[in-house]
PDB file of N, CA and C in Angstrom:
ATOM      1  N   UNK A   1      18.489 -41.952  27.906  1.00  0.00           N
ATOM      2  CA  UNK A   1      17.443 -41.085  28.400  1.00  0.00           C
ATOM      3  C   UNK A   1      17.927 -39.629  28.455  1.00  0.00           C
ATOM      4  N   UNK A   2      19.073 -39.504  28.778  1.00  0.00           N
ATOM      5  CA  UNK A   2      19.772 -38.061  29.149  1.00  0.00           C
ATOM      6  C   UNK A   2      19.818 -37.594  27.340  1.00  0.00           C
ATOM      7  N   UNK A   3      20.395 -38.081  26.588  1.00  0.00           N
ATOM      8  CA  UNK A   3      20.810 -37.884  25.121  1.00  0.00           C
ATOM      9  C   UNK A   3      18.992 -37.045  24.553  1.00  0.00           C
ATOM     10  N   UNK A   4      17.953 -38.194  25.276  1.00  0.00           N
ATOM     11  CA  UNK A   4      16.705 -37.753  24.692  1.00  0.00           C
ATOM     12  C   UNK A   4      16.382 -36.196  25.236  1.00  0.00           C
ATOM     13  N   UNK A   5      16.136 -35.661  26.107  1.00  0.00           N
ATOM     14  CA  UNK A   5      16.114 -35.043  27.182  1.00  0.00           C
ATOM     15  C   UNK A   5      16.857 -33.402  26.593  1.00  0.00           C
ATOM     16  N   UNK A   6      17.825 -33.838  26.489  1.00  0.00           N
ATOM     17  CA  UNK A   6      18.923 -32.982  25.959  1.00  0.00           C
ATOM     18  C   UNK A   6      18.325 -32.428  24.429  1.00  0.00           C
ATOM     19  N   UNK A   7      18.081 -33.170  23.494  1.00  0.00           N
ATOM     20  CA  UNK A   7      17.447 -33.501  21.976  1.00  0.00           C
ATOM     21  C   UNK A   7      16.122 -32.529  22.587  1.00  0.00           C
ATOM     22  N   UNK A   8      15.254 -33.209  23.435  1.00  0.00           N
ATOM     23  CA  UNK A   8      13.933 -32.299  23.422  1.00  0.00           C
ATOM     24  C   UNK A   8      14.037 -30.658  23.876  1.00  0.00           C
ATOM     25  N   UNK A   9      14.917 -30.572  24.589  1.00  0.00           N
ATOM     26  CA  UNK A   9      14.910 -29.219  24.938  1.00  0.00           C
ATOM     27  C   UNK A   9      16.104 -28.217  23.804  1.00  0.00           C
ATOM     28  N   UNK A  10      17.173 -28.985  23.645  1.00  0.00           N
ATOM     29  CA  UNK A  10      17.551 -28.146  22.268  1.00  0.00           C
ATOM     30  C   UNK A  10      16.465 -27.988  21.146  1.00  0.00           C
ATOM     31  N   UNK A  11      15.480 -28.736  20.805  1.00  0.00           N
ATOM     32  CA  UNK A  11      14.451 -28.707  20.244  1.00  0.00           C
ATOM     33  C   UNK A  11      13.334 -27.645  20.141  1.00  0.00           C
ATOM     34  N   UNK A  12      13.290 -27.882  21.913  1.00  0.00           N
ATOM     35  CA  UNK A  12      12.117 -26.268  22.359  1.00  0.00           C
ATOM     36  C   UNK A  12      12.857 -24.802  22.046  1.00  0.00           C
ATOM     37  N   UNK A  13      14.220 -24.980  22.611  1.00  0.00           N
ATOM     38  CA  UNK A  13      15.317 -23.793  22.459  1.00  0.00           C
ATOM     39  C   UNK A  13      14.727 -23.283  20.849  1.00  0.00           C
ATOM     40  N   UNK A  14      15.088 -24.066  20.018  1.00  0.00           N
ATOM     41  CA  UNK A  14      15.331 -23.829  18.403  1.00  0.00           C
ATOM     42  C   UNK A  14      14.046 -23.486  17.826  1.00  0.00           C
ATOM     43  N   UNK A  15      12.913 -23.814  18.557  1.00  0.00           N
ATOM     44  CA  UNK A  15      11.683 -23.591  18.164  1.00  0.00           C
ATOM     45  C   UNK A  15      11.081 -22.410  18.528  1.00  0.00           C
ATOM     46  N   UNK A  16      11.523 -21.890  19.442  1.00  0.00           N
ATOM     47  CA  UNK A  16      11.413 -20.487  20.586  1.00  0.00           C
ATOM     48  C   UNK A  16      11.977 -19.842  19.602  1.00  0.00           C
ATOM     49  N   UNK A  17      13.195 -19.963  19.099  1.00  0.00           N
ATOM     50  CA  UNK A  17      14.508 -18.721  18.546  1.00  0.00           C
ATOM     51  C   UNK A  17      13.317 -18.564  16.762  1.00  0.00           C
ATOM     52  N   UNK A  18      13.098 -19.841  16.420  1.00  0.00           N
ATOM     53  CA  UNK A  18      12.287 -19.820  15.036  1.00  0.00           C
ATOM     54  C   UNK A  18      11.014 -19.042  15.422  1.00  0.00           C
ATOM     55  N   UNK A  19      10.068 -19.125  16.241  1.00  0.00           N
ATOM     56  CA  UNK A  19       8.964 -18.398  16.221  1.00  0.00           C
ATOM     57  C   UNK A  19       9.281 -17.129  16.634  1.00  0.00           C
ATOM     58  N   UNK A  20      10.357 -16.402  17.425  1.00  0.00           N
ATOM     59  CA  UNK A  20      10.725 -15.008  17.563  1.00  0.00           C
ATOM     60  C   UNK A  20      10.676 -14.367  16.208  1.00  0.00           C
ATOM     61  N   UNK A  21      11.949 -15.047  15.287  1.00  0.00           N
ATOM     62  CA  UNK A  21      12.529 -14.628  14.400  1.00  0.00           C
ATOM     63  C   UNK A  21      11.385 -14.286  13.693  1.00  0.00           C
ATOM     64  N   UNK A  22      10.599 -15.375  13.035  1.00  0.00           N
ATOM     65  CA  UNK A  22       9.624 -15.099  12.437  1.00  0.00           C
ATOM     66  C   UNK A  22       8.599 -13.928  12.771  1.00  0.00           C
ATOM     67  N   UNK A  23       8.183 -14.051  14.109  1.00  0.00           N
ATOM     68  CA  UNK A  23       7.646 -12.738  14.779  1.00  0.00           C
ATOM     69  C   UNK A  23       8.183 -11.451  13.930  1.00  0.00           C
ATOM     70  N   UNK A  24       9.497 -11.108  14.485  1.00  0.00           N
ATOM     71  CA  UNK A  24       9.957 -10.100  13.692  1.00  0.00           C
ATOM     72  C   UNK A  24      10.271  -9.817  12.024  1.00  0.00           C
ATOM     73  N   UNK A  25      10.599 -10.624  11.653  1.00  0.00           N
ATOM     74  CA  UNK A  25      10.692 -10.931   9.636  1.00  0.00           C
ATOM     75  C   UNK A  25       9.433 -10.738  10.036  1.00  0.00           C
ATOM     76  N   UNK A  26       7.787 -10.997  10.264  1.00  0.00           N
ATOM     77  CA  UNK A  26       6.614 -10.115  10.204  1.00  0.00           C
ATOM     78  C   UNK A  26       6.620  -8.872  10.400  1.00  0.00           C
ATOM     79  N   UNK A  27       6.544  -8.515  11.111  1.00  0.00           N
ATOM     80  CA  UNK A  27       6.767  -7.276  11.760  1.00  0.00           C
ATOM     81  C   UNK A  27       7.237  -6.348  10.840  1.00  0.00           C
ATOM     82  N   UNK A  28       8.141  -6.495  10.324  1.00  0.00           N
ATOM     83  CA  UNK A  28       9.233  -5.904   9.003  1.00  0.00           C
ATOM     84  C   UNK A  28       8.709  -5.818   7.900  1.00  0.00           C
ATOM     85  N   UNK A  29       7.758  -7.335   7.393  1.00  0.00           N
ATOM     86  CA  UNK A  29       7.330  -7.062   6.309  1.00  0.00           C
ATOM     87  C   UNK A  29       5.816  -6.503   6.321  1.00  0.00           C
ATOM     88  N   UNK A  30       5.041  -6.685   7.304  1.00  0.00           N
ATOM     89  CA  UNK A  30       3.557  -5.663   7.883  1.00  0.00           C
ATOM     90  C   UNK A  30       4.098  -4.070   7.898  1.00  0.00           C
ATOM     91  N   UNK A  31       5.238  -3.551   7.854  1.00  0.00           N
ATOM     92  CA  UNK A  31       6.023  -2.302   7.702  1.00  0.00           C
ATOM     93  C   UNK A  31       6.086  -1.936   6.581  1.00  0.00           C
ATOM     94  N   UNK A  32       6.762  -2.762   5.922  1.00  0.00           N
ATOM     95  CA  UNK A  32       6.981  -2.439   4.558  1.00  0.00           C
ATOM     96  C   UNK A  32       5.812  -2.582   3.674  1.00  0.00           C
ATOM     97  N   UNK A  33       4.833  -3.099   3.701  1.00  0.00           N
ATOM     98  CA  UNK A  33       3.454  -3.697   2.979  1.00  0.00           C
ATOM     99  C   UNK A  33       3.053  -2.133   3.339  1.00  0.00           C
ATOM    100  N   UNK A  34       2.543  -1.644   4.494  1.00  0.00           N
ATOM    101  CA  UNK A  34       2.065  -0.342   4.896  1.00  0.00           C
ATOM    102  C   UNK A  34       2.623   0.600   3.955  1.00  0.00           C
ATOM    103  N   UNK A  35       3.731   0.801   4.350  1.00  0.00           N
ATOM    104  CA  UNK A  35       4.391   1.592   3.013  1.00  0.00           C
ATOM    105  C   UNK A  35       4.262   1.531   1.767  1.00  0.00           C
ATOM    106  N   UNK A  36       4.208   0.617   1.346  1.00  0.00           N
ATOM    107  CA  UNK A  36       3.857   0.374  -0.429  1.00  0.00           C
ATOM    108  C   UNK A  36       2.913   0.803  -0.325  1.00  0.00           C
ATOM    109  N   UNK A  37       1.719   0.467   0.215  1.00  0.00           N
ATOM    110  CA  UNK A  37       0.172   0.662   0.122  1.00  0.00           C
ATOM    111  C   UNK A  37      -0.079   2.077   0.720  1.00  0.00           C
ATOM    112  N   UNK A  38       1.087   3.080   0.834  1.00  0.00           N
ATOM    113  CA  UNK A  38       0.923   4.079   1.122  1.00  0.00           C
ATOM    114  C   UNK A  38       1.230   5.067  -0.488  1.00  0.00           C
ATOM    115  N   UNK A  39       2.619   4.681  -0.753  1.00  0.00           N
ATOM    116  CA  UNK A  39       2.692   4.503  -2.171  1.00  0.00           C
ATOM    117  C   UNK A  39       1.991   5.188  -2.862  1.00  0.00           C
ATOM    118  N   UNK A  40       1.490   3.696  -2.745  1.00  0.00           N
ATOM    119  CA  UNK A  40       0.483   3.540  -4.258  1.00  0.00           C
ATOM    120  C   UNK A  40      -0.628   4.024  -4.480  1.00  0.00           C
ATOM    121  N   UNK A  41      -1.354   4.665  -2.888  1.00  0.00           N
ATOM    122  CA  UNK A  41      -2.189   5.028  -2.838  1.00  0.00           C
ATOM    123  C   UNK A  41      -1.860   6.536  -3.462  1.00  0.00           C
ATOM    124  N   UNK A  42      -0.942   7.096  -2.730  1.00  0.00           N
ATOM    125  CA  UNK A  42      -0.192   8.493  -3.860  1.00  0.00           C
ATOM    126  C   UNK A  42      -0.265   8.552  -5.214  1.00  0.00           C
ATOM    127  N   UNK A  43       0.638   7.347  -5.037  1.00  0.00           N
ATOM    128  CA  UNK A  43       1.012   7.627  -6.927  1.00  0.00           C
ATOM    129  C   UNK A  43      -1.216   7.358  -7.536  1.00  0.00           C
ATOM    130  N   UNK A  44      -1.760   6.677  -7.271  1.00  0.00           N
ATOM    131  CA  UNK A  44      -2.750   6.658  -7.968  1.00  0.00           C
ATOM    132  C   UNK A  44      -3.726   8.357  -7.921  1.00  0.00           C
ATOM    133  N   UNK A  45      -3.813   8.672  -6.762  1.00  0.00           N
ATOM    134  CA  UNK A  45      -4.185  10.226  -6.430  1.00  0.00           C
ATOM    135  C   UNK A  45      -3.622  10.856  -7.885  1.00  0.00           C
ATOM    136  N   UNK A  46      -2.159  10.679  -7.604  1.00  0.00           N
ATOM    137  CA  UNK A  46      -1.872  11.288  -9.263  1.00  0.00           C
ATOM    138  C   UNK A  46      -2.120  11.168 -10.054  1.00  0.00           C
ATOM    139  N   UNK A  47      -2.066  10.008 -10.413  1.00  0.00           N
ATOM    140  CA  UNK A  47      -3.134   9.274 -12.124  1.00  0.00           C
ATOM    141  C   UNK A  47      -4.031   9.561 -12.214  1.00  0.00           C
ATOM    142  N   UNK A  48      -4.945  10.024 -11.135  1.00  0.00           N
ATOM    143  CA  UNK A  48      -6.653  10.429 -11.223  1.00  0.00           C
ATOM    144  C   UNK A  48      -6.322  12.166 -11.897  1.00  0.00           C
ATOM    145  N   UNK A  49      -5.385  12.585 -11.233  1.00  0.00           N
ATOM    146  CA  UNK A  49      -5.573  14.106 -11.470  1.00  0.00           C
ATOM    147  C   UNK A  49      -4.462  14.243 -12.768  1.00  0.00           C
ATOM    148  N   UNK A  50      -3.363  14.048 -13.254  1.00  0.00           N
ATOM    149  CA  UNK A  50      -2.968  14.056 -14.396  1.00  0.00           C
ATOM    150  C   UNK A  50      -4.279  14.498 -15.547  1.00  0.00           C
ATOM    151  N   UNK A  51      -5.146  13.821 -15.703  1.00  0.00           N
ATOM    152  CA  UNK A  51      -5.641  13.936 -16.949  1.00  0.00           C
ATOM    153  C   UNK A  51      -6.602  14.838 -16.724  1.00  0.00           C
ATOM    154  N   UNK A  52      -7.044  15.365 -15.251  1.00  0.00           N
ATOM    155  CA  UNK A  52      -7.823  16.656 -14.897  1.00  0.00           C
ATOM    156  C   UNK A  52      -6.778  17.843 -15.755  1.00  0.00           C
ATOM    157  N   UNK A  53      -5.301  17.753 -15.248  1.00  0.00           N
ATOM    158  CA  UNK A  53      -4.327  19.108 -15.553  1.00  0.00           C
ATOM    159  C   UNK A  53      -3.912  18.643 -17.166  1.00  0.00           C
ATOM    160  N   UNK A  54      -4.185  17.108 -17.800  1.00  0.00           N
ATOM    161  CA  UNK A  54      -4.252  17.652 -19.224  1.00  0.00           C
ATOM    162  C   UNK A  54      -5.411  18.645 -19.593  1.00  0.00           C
ATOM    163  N   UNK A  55      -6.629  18.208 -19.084  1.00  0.00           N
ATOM    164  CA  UNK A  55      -7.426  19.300 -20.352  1.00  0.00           C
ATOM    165  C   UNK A  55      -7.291  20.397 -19.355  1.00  0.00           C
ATOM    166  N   UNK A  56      -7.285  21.280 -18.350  1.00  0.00           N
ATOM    167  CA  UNK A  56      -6.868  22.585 -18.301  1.00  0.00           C
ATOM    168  C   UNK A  56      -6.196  22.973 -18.850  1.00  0.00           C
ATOM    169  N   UNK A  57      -4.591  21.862 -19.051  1.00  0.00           N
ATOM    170  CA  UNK A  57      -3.543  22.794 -20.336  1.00  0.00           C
ATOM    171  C   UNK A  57      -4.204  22.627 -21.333  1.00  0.00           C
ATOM    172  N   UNK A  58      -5.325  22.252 -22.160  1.00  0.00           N
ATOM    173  CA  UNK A  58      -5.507  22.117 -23.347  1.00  0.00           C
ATOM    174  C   UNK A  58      -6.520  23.490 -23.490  1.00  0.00           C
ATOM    175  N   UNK A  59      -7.519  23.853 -22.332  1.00  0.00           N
ATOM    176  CA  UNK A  59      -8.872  24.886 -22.161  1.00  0.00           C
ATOM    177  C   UNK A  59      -6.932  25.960 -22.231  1.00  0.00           C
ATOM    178  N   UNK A  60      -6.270  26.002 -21.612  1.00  0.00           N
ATOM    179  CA  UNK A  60      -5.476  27.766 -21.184  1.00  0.00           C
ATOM    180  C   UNK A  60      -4.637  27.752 -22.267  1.00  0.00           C
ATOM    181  N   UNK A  61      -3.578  26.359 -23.285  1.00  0.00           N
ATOM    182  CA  UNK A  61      -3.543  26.860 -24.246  1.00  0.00           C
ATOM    183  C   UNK A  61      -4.225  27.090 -25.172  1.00  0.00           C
ATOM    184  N   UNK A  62      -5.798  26.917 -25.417  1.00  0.00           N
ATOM    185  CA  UNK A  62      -6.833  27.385 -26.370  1.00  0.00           C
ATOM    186  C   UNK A  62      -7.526  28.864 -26.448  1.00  0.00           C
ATOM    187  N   UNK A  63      -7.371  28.856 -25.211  1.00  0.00           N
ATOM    188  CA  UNK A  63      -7.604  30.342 -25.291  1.00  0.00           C
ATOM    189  C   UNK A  63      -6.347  31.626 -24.954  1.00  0.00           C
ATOM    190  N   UNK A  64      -5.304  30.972 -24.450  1.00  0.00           N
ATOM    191  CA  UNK A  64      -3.794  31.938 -25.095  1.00  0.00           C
ATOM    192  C   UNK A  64      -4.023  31.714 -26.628  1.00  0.00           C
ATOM    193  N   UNK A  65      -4.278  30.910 -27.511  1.00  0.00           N
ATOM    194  CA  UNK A  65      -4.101  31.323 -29.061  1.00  0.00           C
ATOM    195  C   UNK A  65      -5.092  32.298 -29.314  1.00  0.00           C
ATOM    196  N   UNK A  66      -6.218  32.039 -28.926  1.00  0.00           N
ATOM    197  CA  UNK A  66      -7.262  33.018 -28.997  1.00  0.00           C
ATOM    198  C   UNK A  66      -6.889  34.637 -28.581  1.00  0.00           C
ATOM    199  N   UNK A  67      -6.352  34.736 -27.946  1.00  0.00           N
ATOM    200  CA  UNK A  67      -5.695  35.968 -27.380  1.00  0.00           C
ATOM    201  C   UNK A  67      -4.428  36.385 -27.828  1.00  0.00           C
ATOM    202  N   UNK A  68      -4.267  35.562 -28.649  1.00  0.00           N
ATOM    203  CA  UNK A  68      -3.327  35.689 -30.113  1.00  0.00           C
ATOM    204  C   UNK A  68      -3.533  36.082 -30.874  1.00  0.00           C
ATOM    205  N   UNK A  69      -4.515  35.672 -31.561  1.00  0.00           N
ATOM    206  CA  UNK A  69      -5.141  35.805 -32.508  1.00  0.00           C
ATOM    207  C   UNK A  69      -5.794  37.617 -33.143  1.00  0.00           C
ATOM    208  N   UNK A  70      -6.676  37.315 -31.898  1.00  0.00           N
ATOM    209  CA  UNK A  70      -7.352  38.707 -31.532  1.00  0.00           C
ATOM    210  C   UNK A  70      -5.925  39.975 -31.411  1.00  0.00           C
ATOM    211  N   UNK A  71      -5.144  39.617 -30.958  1.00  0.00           N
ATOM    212  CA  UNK A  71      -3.819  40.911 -30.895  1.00  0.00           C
ATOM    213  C   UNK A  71      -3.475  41.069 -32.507  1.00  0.00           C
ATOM    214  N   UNK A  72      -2.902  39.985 -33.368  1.00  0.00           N
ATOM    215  CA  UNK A  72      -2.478  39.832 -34.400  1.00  0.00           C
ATOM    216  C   UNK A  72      -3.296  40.626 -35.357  1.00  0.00           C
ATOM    217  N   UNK A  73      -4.567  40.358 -35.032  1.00  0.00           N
ATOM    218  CA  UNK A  73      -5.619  41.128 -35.755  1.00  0.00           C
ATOM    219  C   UNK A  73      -5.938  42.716 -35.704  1.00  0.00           C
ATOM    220  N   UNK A  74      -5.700  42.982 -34.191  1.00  0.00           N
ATOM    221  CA  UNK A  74      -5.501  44.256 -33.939  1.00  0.00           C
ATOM    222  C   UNK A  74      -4.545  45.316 -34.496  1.00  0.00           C
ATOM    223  N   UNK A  75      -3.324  44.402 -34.926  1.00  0.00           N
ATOM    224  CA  UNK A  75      -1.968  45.172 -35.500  1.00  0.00           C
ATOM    225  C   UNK A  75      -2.233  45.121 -36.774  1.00  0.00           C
TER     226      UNK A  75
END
């Protein structure tokens, strides 16, 4: 009876220490998930606007040649 007794409460002990642990390994990874998804939310902001600042460089070098052009012609 004592052997059982002993068995059930090392039992509860080990089950207490497992649901803490786990508690925290959550905790850690609800942290880190936040972060990625902070990320990524960045890096995509960028991908949207990248291809806004390609065609501006394409409109400012089109019209620097143009303003090339027009000088070249002048001389």
């Amino acid at each position: 009876m004592e052997s059982i007794v002993a068995a059930a409460v090392s039992g509860a002990v080990t089950l207490i220490g497992v649901l803490i642990a786990n508690s925290k390994s959550q905790a850690v990874t609800d942290t880190k998930l936040e972060e990625l998804t902070r990320e990524v939310r960045a890096h995509n902001n960028f991908a949207q606007r990248v291809p806004v600042l390609e065609e501006k460089m394409k409109v400012a070098n089109h019209r620097i040649d143009d303003l090339e052009e027009k000088l070249e012609h002048r001389t």
